[in-house]
N, C-alpha and C. Protein backbone atom coordinates (compact mmCIF):
# COMPACT_ATOMS: atom_id res chain seq x y z
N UNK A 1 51.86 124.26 127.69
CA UNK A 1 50.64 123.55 128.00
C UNK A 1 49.64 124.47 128.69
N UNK A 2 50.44 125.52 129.41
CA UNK A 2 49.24 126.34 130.10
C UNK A 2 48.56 127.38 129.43
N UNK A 3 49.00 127.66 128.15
CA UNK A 3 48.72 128.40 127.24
C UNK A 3 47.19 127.66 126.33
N UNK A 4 47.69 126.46 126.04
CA UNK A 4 46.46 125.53 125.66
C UNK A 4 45.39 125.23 126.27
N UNK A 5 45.14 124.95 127.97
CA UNK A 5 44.69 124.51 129.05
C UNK A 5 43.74 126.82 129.16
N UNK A 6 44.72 127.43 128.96
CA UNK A 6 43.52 128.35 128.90
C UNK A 6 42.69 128.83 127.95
N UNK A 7 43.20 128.13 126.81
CA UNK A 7 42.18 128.65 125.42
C UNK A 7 41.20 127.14 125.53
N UNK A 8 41.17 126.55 126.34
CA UNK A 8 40.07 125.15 126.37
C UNK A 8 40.34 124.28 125.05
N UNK A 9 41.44 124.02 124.66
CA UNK A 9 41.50 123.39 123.89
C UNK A 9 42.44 122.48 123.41
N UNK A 10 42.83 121.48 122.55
CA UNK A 10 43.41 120.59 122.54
C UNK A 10 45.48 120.84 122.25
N UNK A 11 46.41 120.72 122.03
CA UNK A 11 47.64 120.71 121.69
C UNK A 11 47.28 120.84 120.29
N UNK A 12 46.77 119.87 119.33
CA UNK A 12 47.04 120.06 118.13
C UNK A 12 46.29 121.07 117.91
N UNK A 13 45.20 121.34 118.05
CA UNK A 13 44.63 122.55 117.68
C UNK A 13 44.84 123.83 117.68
N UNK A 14 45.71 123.82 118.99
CA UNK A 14 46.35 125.30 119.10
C UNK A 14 47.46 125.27 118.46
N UNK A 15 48.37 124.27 118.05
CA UNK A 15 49.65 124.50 117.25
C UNK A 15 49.22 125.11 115.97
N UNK A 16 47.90 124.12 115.11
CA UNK A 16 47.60 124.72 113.79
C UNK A 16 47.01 125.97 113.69
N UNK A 17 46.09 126.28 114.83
CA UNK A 17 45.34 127.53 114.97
C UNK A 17 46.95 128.42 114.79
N UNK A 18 47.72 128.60 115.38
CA UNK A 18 48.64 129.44 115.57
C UNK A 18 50.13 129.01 114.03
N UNK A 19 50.13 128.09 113.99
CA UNK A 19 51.05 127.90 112.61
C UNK A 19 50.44 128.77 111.62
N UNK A 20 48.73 128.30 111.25
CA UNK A 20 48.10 129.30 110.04
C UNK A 20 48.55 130.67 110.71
N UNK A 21 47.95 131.32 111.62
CA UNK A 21 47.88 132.77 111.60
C UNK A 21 49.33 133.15 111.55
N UNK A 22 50.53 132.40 111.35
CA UNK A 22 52.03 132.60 111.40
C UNK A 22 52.02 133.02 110.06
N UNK A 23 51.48 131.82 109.36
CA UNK A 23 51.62 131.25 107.84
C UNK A 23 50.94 132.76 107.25
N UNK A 24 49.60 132.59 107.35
CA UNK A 24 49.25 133.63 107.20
C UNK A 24 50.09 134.97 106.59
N UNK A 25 50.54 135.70 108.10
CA UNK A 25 51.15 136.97 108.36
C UNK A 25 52.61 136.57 106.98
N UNK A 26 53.10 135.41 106.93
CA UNK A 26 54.02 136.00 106.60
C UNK A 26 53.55 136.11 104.89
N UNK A 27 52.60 135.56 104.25
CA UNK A 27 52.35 135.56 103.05
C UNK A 27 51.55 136.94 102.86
N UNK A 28 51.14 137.67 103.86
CA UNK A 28 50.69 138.70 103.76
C UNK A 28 51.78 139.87 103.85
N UNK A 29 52.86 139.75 104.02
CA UNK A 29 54.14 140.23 104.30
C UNK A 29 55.31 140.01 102.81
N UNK A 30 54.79 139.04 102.39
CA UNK A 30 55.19 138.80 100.84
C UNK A 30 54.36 139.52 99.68
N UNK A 31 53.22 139.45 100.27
CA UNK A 31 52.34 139.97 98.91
C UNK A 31 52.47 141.48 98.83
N UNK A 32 52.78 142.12 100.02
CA UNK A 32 52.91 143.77 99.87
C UNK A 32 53.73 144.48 99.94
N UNK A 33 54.46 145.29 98.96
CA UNK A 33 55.44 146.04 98.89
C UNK A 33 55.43 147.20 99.74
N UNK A 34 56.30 147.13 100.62
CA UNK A 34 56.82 148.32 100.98
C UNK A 34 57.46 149.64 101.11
N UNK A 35 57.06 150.67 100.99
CA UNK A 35 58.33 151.67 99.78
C UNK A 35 58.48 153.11 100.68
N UNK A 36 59.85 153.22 100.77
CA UNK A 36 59.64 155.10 101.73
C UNK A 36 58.91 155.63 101.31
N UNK A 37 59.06 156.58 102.18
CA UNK A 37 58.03 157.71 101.53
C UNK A 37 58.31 158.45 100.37
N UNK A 38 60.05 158.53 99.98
CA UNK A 38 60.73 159.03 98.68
C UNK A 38 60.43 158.41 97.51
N UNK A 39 60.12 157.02 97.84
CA UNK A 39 59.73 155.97 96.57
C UNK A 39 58.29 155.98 96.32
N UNK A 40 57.70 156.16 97.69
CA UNK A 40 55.99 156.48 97.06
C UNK A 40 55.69 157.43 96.38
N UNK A 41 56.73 158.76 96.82
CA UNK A 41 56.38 159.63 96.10
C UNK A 41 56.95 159.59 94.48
N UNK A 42 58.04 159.05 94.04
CA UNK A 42 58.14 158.60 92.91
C UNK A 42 57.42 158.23 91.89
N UNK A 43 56.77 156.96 92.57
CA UNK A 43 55.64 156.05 91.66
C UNK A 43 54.51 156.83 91.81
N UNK A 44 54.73 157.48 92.09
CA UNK A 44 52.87 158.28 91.91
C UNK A 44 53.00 159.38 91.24
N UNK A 45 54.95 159.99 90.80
CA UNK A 45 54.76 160.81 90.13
C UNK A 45 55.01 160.35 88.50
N UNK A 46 55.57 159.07 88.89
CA UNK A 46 55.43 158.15 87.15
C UNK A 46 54.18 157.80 86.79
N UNK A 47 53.46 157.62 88.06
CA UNK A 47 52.14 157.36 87.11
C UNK A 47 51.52 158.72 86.54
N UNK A 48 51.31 159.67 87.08
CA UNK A 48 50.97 160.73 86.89
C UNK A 48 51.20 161.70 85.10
N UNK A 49 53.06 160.91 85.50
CA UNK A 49 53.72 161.74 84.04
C UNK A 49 54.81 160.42 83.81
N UNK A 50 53.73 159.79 83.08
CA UNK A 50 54.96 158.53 82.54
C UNK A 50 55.67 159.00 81.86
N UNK A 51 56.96 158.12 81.38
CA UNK A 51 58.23 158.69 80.45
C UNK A 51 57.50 158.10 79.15
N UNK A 52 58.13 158.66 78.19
CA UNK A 52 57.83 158.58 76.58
C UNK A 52 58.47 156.91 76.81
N UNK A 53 57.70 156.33 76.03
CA UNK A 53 58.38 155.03 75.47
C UNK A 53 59.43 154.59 74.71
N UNK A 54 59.91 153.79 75.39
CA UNK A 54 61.39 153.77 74.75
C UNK A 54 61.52 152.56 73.30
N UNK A 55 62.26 152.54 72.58
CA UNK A 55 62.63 151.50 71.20
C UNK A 55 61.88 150.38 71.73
N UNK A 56 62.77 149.71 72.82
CA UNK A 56 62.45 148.62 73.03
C UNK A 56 60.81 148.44 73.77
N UNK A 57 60.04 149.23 74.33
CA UNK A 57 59.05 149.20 74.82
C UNK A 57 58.08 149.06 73.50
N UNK A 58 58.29 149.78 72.40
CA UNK A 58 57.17 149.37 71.55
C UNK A 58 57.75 148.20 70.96
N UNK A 59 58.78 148.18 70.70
CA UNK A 59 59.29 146.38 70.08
C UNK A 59 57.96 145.64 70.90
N UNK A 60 58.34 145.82 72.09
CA UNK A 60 58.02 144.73 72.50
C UNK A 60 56.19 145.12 72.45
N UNK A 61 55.74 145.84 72.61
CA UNK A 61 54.06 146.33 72.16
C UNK A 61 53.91 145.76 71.12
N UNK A 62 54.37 146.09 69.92
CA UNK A 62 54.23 145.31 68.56
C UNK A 62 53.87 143.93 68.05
N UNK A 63 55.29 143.25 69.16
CA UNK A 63 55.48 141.69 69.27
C UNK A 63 54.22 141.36 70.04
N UNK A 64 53.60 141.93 70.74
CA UNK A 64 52.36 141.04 71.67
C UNK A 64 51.37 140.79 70.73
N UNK A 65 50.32 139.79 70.66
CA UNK A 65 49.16 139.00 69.57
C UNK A 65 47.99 140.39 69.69
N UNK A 66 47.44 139.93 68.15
CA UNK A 66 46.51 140.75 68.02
C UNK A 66 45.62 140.40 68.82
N UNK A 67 44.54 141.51 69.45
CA UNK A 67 43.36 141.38 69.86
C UNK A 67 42.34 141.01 69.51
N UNK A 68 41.32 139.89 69.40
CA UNK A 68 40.17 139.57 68.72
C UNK A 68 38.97 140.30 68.99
């Protein structure tokens, strides 16, 4: 209560004010991958020098709808 009583404001308000910015953090904590530094350096050297495509990678290129 004394936590509420110094932000001037009501109980419910500070529960939701503080649930969102919870809510928040953790969906912002879902949306971004995290990767060592061994794995960053990885993916940046696949993007750089992708591997040749494999059977099944153009199968499946093939199978996708034509473009209009």
């Amino acid at each position: 209560m004394r936590a509420v009583a110094l932000e001037h404001t009501d109980l419910t308000d500070f529960v939701l004010r503080h649930a969102l910015d919870a809510a928040k953090a953790v969906i912002q904590d879902a949306d971004h991958l995290r990767l060592s530094g061994r794995d960053s350096l990885r993916v940046l050297n696949l993007l750089e020098n992708p591997p040749t495509p494999n059977a099944k990678l153009m199968a499946a290129a093939r199978a996708l709808p034509k473009r209009k």
